[in-house]
Protein backbone atom coordinates (compact mmCIF):
# COMPACT_ATOMS: atom_id res chain seq x y z
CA UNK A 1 -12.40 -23.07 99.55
CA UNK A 2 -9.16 -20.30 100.27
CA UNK A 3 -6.18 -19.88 98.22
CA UNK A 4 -2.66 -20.10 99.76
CA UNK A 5 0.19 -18.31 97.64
CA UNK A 6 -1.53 -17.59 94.50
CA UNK A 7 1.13 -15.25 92.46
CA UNK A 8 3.43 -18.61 93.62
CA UNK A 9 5.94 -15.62 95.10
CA UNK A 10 8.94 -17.10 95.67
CA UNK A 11 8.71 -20.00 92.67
CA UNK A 12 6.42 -22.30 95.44
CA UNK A 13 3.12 -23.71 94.23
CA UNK A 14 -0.27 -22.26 95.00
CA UNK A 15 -2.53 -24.33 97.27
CA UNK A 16 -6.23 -24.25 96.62
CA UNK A 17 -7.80 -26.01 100.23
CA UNK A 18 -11.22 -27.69 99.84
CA UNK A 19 -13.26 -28.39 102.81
CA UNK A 20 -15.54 -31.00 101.55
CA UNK A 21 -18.72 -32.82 102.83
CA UNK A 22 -19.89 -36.05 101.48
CA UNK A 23 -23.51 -37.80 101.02
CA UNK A 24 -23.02 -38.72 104.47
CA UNK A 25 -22.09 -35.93 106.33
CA UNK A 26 -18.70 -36.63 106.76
CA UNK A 27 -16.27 -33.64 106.21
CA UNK A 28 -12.42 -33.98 104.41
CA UNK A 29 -9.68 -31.84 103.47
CA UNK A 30 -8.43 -31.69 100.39
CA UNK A 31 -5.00 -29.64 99.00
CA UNK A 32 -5.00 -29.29 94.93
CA UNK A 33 -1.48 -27.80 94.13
CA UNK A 34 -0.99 -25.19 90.83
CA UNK A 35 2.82 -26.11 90.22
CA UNK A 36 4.40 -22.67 88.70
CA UNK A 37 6.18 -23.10 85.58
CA UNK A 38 9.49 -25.43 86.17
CA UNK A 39 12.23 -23.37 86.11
CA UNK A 40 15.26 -24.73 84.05
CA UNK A 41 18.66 -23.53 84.38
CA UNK A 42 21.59 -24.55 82.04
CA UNK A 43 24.81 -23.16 82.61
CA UNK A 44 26.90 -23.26 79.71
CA UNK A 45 25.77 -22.52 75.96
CA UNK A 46 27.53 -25.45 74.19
CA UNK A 47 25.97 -27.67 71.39
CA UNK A 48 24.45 -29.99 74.66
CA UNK A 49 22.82 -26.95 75.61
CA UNK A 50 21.06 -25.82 72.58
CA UNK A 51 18.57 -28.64 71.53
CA UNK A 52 18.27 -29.27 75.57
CA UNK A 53 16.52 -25.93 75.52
CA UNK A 54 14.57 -26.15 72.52
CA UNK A 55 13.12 -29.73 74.04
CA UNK A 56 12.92 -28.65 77.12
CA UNK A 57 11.11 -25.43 76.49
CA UNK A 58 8.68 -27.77 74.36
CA UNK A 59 7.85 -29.77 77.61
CA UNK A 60 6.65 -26.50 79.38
CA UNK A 61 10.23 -26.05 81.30
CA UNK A 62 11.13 -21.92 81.81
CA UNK A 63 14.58 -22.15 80.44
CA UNK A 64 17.14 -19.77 81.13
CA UNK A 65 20.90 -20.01 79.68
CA UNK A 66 23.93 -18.76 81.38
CA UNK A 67 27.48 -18.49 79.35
CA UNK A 68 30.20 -15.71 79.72
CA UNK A 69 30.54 -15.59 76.03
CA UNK A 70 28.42 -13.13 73.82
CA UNK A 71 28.93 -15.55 71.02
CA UNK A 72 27.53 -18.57 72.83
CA UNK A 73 24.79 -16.34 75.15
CA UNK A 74 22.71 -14.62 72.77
CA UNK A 75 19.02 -14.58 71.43
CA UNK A 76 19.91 -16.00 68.17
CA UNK A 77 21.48 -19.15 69.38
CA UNK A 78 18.36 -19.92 71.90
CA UNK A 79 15.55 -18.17 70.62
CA UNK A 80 13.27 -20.67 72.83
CA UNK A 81 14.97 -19.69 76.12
CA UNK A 82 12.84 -17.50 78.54
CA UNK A 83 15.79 -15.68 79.32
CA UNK A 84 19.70 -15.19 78.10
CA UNK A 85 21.86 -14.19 80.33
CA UNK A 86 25.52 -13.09 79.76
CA UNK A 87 27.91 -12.52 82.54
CA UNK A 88 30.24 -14.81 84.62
CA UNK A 89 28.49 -17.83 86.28
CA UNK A 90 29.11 -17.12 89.58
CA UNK A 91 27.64 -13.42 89.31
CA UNK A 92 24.53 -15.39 86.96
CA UNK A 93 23.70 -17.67 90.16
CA UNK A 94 23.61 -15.60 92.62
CA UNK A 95 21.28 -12.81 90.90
CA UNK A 96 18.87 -15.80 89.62
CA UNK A 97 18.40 -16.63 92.92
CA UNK A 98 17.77 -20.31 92.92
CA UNK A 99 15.03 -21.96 94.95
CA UNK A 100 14.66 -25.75 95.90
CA UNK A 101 12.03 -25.51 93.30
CA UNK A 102 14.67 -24.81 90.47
CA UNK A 103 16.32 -27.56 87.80
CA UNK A 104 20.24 -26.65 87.28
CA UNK A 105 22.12 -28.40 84.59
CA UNK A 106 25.67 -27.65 85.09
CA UNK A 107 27.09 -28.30 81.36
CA UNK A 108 30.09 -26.10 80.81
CA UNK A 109 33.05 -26.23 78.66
CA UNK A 110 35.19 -27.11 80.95
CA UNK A 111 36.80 -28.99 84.86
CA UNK A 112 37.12 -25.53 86.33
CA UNK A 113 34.18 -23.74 85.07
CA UNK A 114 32.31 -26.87 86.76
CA UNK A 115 34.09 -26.32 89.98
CA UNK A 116 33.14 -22.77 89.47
CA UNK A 117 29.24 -22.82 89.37
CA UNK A 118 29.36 -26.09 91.79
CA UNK A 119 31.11 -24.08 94.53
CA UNK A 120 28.37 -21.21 93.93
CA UNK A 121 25.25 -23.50 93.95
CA UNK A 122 26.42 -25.07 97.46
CA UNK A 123 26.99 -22.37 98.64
CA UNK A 124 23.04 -21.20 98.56
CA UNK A 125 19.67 -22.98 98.29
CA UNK A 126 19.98 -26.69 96.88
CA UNK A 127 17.78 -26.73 93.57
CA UNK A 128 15.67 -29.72 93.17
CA UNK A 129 17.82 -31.13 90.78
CA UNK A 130 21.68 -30.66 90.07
CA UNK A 131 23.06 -32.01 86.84
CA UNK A 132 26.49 -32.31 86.06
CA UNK A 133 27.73 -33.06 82.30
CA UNK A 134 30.74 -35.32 82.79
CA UNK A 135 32.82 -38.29 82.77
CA UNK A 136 32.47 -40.50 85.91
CA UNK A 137 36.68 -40.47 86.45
CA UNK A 138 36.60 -36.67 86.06
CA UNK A 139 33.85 -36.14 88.33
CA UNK A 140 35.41 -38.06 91.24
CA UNK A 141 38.47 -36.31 91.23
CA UNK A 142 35.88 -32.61 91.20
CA UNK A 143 34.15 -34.24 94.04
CA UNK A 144 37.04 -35.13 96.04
CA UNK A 145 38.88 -31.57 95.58
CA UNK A 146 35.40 -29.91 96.39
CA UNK A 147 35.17 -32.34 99.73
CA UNK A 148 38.92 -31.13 100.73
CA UNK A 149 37.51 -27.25 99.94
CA UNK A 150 35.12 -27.99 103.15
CA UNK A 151 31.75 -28.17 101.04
CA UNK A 152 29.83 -30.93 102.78
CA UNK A 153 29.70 -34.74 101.27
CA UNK A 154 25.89 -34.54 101.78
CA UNK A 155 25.22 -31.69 99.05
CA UNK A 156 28.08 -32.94 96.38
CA UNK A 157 25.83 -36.63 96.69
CA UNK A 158 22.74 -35.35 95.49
CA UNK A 159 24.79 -33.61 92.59
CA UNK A 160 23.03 -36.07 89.56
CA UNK A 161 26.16 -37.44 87.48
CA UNK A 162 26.92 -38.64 84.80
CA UNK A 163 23.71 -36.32 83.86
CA UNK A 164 20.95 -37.94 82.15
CA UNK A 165 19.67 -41.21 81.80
CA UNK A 166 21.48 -43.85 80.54
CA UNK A 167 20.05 -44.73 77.04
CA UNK A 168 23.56 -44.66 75.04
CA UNK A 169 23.50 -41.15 73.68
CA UNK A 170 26.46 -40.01 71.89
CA UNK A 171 25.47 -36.93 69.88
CA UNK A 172 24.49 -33.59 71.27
CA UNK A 173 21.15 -33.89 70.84
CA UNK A 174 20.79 -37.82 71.76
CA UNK A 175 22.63 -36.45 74.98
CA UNK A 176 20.04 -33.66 75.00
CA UNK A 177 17.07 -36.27 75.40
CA UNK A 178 18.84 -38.14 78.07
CA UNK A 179 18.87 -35.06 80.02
CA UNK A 180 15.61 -34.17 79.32
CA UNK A 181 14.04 -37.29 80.26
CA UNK A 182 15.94 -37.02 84.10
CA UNK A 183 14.54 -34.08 83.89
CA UNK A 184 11.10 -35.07 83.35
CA UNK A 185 11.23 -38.30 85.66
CA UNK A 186 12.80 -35.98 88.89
CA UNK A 187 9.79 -32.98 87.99
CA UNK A 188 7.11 -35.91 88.21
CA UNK A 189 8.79 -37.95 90.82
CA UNK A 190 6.44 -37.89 93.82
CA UNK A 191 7.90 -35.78 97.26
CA UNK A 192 8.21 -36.22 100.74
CA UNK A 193 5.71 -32.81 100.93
CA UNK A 194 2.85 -34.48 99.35
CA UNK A 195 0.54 -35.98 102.13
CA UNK A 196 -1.90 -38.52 101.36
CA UNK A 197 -4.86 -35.98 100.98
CA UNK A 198 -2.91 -33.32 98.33
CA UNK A 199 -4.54 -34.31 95.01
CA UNK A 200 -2.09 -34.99 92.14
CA UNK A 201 0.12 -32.51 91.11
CA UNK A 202 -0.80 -32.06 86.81
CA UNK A 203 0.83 -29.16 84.88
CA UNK A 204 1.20 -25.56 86.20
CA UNK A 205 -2.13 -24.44 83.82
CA UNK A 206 -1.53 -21.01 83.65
CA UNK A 207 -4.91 -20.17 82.40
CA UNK A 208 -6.94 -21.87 84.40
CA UNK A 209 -5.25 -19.98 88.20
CA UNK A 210 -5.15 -16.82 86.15
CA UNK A 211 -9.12 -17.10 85.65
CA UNK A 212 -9.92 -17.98 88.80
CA UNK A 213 -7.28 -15.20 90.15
CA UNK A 214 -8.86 -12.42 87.63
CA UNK A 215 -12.28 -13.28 87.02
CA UNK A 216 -15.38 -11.57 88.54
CA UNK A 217 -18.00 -13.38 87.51
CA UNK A 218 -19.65 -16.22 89.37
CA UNK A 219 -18.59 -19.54 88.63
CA UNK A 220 -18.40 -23.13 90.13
CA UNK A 221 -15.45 -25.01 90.65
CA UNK A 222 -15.39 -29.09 90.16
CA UNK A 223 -12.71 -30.57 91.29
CA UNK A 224 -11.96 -34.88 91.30
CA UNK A 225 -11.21 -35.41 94.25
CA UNK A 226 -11.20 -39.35 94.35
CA UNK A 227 -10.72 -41.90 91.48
CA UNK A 228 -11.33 -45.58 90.99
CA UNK A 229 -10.56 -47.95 88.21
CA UNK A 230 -9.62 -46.45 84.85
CA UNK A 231 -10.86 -42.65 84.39
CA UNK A 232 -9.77 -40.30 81.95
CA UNK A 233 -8.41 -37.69 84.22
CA UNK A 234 -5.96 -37.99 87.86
CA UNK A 235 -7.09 -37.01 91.06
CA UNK A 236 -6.69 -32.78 90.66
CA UNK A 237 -8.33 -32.67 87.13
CA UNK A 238 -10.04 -29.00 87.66
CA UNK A 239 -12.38 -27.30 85.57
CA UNK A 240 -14.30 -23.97 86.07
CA UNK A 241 -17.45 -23.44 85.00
CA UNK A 242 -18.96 -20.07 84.24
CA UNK A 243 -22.98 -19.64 84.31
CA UNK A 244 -23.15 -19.66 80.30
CA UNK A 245 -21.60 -23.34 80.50
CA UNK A 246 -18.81 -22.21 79.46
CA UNK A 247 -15.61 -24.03 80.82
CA UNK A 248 -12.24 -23.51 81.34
CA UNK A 249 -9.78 -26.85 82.31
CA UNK A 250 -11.02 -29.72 82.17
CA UNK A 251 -12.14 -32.82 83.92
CA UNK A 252 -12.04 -35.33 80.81
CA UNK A 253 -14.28 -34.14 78.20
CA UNK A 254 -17.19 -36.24 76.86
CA UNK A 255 -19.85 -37.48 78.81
CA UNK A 256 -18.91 -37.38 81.85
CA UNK A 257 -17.95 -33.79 81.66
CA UNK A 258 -21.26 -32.69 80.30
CA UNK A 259 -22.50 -34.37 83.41
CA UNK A 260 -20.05 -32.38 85.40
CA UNK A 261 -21.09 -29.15 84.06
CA UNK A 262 -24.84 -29.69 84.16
CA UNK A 263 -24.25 -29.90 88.18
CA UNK A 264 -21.96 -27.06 88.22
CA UNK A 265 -24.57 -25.08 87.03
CA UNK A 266 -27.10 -26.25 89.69
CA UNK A 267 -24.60 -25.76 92.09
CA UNK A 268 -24.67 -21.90 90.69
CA UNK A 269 -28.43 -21.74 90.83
CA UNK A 270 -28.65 -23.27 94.51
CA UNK A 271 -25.34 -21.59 95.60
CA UNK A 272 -25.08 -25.49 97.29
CA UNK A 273 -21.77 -26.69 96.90
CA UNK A 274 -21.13 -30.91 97.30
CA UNK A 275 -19.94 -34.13 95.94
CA UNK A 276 -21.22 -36.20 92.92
CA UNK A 277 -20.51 -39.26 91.58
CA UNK A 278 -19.79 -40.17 88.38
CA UNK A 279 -19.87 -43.99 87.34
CA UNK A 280 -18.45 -45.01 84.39
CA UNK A 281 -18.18 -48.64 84.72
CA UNK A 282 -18.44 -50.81 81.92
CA UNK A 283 -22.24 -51.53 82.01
CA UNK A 284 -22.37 -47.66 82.56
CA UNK A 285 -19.98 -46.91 80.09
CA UNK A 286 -21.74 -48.88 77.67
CA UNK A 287 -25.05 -47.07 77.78
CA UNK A 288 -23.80 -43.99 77.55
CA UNK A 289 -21.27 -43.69 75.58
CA UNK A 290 -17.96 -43.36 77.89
CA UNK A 291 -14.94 -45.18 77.01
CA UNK A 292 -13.26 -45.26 80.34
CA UNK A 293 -14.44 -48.29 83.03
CA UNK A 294 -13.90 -46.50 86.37
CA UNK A 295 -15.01 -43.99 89.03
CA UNK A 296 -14.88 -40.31 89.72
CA UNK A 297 -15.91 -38.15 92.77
CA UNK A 298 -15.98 -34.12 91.99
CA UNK A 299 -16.36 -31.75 94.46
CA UNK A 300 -18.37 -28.71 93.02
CA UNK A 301 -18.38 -25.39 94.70
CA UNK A 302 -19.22 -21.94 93.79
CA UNK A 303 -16.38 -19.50 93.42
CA UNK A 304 -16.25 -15.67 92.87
CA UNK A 305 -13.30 -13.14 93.18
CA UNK A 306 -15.73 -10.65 93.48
């Protein structure tokens, strides 16, 4: 079991590699990925902008707002952004520094403030999403004088536009929702990284890497590795387990997580990491109390900082 990138320095996910054995002797590779927090960018502080932050901050997005006017970029107006920042957009893009990691919504007040922070994202790192507030008539004619500017056809076609999804919103914060829901559907859209043996990505749980990152004490680390039928957790679930019982993350809760923990702490006493089973099929299920018909493979190891 190694880490890969824990602090996430440079806003890409951790990697936490498990080499794992199972009942018969055969050895696989698994990748569980920490996503860090999703960073969301929104340049311009209009009345789209300010429930779009509130929502999106809600859903776990790092929001930061861009505008060139004090009245419209201020701590008042979005006290739920991460960070406020007040200065002209292209001086804002370039010192946030975006990464292909990053979610830009481009919703200014106007054509050329558009063309403005357009022309300064292509010219860097391609975020991982590019929204751009809009009708589709205006937008072709931005496109098309962008195009004649030089900036290649290939980055202006993944910008995303009209932004949002269409569901017929009208007022700011219907149009808010739309955005917000592209938003969620490209952050848990599968990529072209993932290989078949990375475990689902979940949420960036903050807690849980910080633990395992800053605790000394002896633990063991169950991860579900492999799924069948209807569970109660992905592939990823991951739970740490200190020698009290005492958990942090989890793996489903009920019964089959007391079972879970039980052989973490064996796994502590033997220092003997491996797989286990858990079958909660419906005769299974029945008996003991689980709700969920399917079946789970954890891989249990003991892990320690110190």
């Amino acid at each position: 079991m190694r880490f890969i990138n824990p602090a996430m320095e440079g806003g890409a996910p951790a990697e936490l590699i498990l080499d794992t054995i199972d009942g018969k002797g055969a050895k696989k590779t698994y990748t569980r990925v920490f996503l860090p927090p999703a960073r969301l960018i929104l340049l311009g502080g209009g009345h789209v902008a300010q429930p779009l932050c509130r929502y999106a901050a809600d859903l776990e997005f790092a929001v930061t707002v861009v505008d060139d006017r004090p009245s419209f970029a201020n701590a008042v107006r979005f006290p739920d952004a991460e960070r406020v920042v007040c200065d002209s957009f292209v001086k804002a893009i370039s010192e946030l520094s975006i990464t292909r990691y990053d979610f830009v919504c481009v919703i200014t007040r106007g054509h050329r403030y558009d063309a403005t922070c357009l022309r300064a994202l292509f010219s860097g790192t391609m975020p991982r999403y590019l929204g751009l507030i809009g009708s589709r008539r205006r937008t072709v004619e931005l496109f098309r004088l962008l195009e004649e500017e030089g900036i290649d056809r290939a980055k202006i076609d993944r910008v995303h536009t009209p932004i949002g999804l269409s569901i017929g919103a009208e007022t700011p914060k219907e149009i808010a929702i739309s955005i917000l829901a592209e938003l969620i559907q490209q952050r848990s859209s599968k990529s072209g990284e993932r290989e078949a043996e990375r475990l689902a990505l979940t949420s960036h749980e903050p807690e849980l890497l910080a633990y395992l990152m800053e605790n000394r004490e002896p633990c063991a680390l169950a991860v579900i590795v492999e799924k069948s039928g209807s569970t109660p957790v992905p592939t990823g679930a991951i739970m740490a387990v200190n020698q009290l019982g005492g958990i942090v993350g989890t793996v489903g809760g009920g019964c089959g997580e007391h079972e879970i923990i039980n052989r973490a702490l064996e796994v502590l006493r033997t220092g003997k990491a491996g797989c286990f089973d858990l079958d909660m099929s419906n005769d299974v299920a029945e008996e003991e109390g689980m709700v969920c018909g399917g079946r789970m493979k954890a891989w249990i190891e003991p892990f320690s900082q110190a």
